[in-house]
C-alpha atoms as a PDB file:
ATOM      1  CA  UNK A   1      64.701  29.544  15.415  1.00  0.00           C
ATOM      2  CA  UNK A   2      68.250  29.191  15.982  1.00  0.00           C
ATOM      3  CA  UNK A   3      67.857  28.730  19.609  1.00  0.00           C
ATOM      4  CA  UNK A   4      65.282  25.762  19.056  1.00  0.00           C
ATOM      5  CA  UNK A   5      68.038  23.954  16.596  1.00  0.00           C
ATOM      6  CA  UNK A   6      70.479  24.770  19.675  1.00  0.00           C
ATOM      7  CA  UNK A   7      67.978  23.271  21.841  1.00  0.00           C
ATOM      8  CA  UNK A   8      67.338  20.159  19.584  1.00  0.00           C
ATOM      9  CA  UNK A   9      71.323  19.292  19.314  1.00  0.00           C
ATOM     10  CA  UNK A  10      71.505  19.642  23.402  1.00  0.00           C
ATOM     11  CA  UNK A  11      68.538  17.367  24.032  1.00  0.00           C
ATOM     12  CA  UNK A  12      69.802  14.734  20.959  1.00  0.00           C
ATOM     13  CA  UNK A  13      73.354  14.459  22.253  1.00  0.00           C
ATOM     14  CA  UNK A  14      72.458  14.069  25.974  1.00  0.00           C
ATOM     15  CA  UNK A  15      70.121  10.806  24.297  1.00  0.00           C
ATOM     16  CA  UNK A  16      67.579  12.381  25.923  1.00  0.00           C
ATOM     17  CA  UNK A  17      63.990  10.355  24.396  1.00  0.00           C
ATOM     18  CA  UNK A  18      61.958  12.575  22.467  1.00  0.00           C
ATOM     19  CA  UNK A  19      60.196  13.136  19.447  1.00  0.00           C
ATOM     20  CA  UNK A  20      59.945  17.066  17.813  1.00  0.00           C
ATOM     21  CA  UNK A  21      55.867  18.135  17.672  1.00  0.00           C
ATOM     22  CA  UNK A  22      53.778  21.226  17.751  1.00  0.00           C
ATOM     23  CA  UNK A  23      54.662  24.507  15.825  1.00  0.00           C
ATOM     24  CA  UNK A  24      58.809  23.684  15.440  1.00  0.00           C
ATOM     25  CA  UNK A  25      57.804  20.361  13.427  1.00  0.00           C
ATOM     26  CA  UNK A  26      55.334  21.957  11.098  1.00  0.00           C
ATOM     27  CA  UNK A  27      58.098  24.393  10.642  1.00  0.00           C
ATOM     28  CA  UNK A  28      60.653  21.294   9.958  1.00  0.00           C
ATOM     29  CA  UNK A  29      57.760  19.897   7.539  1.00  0.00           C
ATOM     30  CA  UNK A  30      57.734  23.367   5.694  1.00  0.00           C
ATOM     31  CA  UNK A  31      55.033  25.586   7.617  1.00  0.00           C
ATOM     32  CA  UNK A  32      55.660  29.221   7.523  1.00  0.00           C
ATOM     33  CA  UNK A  33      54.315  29.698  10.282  1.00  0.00           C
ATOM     34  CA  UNK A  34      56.829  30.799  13.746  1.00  0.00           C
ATOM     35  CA  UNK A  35      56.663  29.212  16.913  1.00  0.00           C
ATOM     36  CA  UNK A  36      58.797  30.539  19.923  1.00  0.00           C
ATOM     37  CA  UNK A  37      58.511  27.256  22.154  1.00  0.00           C
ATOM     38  CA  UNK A  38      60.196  23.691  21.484  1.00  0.00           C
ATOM     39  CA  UNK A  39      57.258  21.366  21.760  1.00  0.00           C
ATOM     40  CA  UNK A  40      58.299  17.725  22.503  1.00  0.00           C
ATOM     41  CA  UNK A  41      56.528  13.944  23.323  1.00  0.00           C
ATOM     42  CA  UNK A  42      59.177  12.021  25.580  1.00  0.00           C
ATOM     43  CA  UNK A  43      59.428   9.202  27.444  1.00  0.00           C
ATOM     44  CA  UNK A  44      58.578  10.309  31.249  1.00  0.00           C
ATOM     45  CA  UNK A  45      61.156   7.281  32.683  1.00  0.00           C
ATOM     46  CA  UNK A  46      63.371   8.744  35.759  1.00  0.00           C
ATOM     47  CA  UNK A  47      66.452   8.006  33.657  1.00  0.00           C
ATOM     48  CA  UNK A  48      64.747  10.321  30.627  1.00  0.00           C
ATOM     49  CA  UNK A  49      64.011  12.981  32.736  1.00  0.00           C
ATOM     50  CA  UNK A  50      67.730  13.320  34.589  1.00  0.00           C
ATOM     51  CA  UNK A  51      69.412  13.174  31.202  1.00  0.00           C
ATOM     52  CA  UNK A  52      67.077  15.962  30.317  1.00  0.00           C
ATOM     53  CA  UNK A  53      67.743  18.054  33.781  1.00  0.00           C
ATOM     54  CA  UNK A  54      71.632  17.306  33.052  1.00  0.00           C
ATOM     55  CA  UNK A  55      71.264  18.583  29.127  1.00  0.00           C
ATOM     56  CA  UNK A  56      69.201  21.965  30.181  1.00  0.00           C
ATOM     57  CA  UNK A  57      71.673  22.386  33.626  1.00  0.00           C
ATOM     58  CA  UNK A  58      74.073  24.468  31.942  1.00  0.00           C
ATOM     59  CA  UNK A  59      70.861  27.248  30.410  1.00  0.00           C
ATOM     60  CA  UNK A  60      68.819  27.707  33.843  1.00  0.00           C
ATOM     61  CA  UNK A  61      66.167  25.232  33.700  1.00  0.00           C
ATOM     62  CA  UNK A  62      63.100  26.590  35.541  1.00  0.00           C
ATOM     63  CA  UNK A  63      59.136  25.976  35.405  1.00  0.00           C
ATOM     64  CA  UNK A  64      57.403  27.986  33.735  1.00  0.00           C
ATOM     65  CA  UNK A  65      54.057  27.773  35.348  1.00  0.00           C
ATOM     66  CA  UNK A  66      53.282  28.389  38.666  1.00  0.00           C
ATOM     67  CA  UNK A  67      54.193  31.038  41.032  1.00  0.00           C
ATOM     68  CA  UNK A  68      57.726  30.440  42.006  1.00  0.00           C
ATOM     69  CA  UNK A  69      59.172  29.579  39.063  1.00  0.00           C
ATOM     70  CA  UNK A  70      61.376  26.954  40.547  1.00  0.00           C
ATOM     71  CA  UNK A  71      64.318  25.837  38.895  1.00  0.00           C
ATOM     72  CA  UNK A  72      64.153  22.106  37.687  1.00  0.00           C
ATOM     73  CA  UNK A  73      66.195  19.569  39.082  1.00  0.00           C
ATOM     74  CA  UNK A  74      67.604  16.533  39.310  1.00  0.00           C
ATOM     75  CA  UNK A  75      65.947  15.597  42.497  1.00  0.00           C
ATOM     76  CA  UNK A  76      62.534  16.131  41.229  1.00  0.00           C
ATOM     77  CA  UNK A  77      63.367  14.295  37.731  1.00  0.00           C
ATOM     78  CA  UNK A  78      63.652  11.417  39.703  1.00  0.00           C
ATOM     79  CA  UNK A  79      61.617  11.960  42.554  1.00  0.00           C
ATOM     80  CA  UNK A  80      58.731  13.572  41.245  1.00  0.00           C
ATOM     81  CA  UNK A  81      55.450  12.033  38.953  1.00  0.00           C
ATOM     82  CA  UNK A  82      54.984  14.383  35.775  1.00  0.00           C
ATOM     83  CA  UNK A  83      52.480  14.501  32.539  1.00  0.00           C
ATOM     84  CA  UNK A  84      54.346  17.474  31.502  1.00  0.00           C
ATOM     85  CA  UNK A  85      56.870  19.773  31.950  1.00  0.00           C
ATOM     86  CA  UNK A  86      56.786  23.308  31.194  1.00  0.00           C
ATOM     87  CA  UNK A  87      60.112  24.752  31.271  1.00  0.00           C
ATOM     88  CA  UNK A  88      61.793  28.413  30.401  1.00  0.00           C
ATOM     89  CA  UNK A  89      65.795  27.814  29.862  1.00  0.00           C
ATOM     90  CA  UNK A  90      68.386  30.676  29.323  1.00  0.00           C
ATOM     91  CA  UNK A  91      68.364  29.319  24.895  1.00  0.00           C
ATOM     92  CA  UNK A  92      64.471  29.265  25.007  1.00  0.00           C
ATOM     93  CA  UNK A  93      61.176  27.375  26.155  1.00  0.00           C
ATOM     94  CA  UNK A  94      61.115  23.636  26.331  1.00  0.00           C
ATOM     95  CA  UNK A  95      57.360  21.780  26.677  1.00  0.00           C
ATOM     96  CA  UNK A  96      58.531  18.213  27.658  1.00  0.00           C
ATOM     97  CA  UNK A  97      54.998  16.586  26.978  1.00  0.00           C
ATOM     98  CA  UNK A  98      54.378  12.964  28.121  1.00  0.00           C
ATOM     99  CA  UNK A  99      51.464  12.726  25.207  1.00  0.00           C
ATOM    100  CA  UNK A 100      49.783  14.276  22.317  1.00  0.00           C
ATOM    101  CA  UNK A 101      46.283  15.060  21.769  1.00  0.00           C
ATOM    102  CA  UNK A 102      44.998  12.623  18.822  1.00  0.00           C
ATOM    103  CA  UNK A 103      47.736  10.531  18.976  1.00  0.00           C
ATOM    104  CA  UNK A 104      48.531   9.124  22.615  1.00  0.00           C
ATOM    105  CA  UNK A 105      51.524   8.589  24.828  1.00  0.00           C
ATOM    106  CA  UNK A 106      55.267   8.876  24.051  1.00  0.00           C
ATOM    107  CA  UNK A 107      55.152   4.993  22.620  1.00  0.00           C
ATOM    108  CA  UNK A 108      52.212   5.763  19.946  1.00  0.00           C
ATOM    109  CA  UNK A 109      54.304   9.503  19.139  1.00  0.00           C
ATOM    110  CA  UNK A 110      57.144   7.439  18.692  1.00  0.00           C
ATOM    111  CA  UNK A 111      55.610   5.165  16.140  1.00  0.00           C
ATOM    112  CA  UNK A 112      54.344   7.781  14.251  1.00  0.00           C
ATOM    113  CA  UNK A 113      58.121   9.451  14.382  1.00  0.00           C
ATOM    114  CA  UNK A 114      60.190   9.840  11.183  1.00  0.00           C
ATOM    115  CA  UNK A 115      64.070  10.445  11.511  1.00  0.00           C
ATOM    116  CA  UNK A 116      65.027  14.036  10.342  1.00  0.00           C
ATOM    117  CA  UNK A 117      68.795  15.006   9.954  1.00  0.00           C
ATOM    118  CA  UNK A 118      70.175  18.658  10.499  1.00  0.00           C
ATOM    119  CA  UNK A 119      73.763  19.451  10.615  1.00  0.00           C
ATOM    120  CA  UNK A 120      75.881  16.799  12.380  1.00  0.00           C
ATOM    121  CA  UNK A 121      72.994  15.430  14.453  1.00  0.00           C
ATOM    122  CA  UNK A 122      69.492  13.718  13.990  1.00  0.00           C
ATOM    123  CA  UNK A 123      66.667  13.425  16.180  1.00  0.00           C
ATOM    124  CA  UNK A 124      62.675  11.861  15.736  1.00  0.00           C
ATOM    125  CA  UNK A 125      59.524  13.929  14.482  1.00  0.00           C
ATOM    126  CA  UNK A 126      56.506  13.775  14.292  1.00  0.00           C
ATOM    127  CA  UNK A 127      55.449  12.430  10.600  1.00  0.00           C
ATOM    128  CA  UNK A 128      53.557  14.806   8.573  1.00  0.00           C
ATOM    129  CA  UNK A 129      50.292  12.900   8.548  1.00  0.00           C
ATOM    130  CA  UNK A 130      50.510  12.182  12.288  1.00  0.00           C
ATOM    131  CA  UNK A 131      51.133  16.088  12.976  1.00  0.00           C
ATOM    132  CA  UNK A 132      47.725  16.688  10.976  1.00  0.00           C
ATOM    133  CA  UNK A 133      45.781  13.991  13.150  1.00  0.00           C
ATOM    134  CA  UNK A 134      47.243  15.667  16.648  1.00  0.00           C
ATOM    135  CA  UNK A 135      46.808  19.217  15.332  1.00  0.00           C
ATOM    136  CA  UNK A 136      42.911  18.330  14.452  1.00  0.00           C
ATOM    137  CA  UNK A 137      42.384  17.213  17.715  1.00  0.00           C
ATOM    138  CA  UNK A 138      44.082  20.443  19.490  1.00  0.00           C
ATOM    139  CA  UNK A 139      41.439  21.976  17.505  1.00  0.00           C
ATOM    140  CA  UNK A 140      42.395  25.784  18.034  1.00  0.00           C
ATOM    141  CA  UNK A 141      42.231  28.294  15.670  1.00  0.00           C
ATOM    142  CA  UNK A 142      46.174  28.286  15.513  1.00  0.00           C
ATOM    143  CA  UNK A 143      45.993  24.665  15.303  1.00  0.00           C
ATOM    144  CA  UNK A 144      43.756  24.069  12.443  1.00  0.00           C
ATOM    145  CA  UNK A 145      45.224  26.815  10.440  1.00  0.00           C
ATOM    146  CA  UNK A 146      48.759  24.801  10.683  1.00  0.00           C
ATOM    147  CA  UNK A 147      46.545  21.662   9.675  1.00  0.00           C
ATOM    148  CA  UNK A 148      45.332  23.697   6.115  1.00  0.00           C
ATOM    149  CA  UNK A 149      48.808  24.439   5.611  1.00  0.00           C
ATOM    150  CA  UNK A 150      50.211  21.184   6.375  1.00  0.00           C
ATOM    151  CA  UNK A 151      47.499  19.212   4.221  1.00  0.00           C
ATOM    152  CA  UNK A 152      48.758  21.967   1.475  1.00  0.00           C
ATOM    153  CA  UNK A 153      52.318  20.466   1.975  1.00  0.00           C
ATOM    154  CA  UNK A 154      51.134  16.698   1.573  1.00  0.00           C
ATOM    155  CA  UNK A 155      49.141  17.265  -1.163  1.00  0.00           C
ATOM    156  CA  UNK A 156      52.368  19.265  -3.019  1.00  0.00           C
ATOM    157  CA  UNK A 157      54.836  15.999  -2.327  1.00  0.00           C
ATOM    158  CA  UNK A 158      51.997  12.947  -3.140  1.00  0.00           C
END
């Protein structure tokens, strides 16, 4: 997990426009449960995308599906059209997701963000209730077992 923290500062100081989803946010939100991949909704602007390139630069940013494996860069952040990027760094994997399942683009994400502080920086998640809605929708096993857990953790703090 310390790698996805690492990850979170890089992204959060380079202002890149995101909000923290998936497995890492449940975790945030007091799952149990491990995930290995950062899982974020951003904005899919050319501007977002380069300051995301220029963050990752320094840890090897490369796609992680497809054959080549191609490294990311800045030329395609700009150039190219994307609904998501799947990318391995050097510090770990990065899923730069233009929407979520349940919930909609990076706009409706965002509006269902909280703030969330760790350290010396702070970045947007998803809310609790909001994770539960996209979750539902995902609808795989792993999925809904995060949802039981999370509904667990929102009946504990009402």
């Amino acid at each position: 997990m310390v790698q996805l923290i690492k990850l979170l500062e890089i992204l959060t100081e380079a202002k890149v426009n995101f909000v923290l989803v998936g497995g890492a946010a449940a975790y945030a939100h007091g799952s149990a449960m491990v995930t290995q991949d950062l899982d974020i909704c951003g904005e899919l602007s050319s501007d977002n995308l380069l300051r995301l390139v220029n963050a990752l630069a320094p840890y090897q940013p490369r796609h992680r599906i497809g054959v080549h494996k191609a490294a990311f860069t800045p030329e395609q952040a700009t150039a190219e059209s994307f609904k998501n990027i799947y990318l391995a760094t050097d510090i770990g994997q990065v899923d730069f997701l233009g929407a979520i399942k349940g919930i909609g683009d990076y706009t409706e994400v965002e509006k269902g963000s909280e703030v969330i502080s760790m350290d010396s920086f702070s970045f947007k998640i998803l809310s609790i209730s909001k994770l539960i809605e996209a979750k539902q929708a995902m609808g795989r096993p792993r999925d809904l077992e995060t949802v039981s857990i999370l509904k667990q953790i929102l009946d504990e703090t009402n």
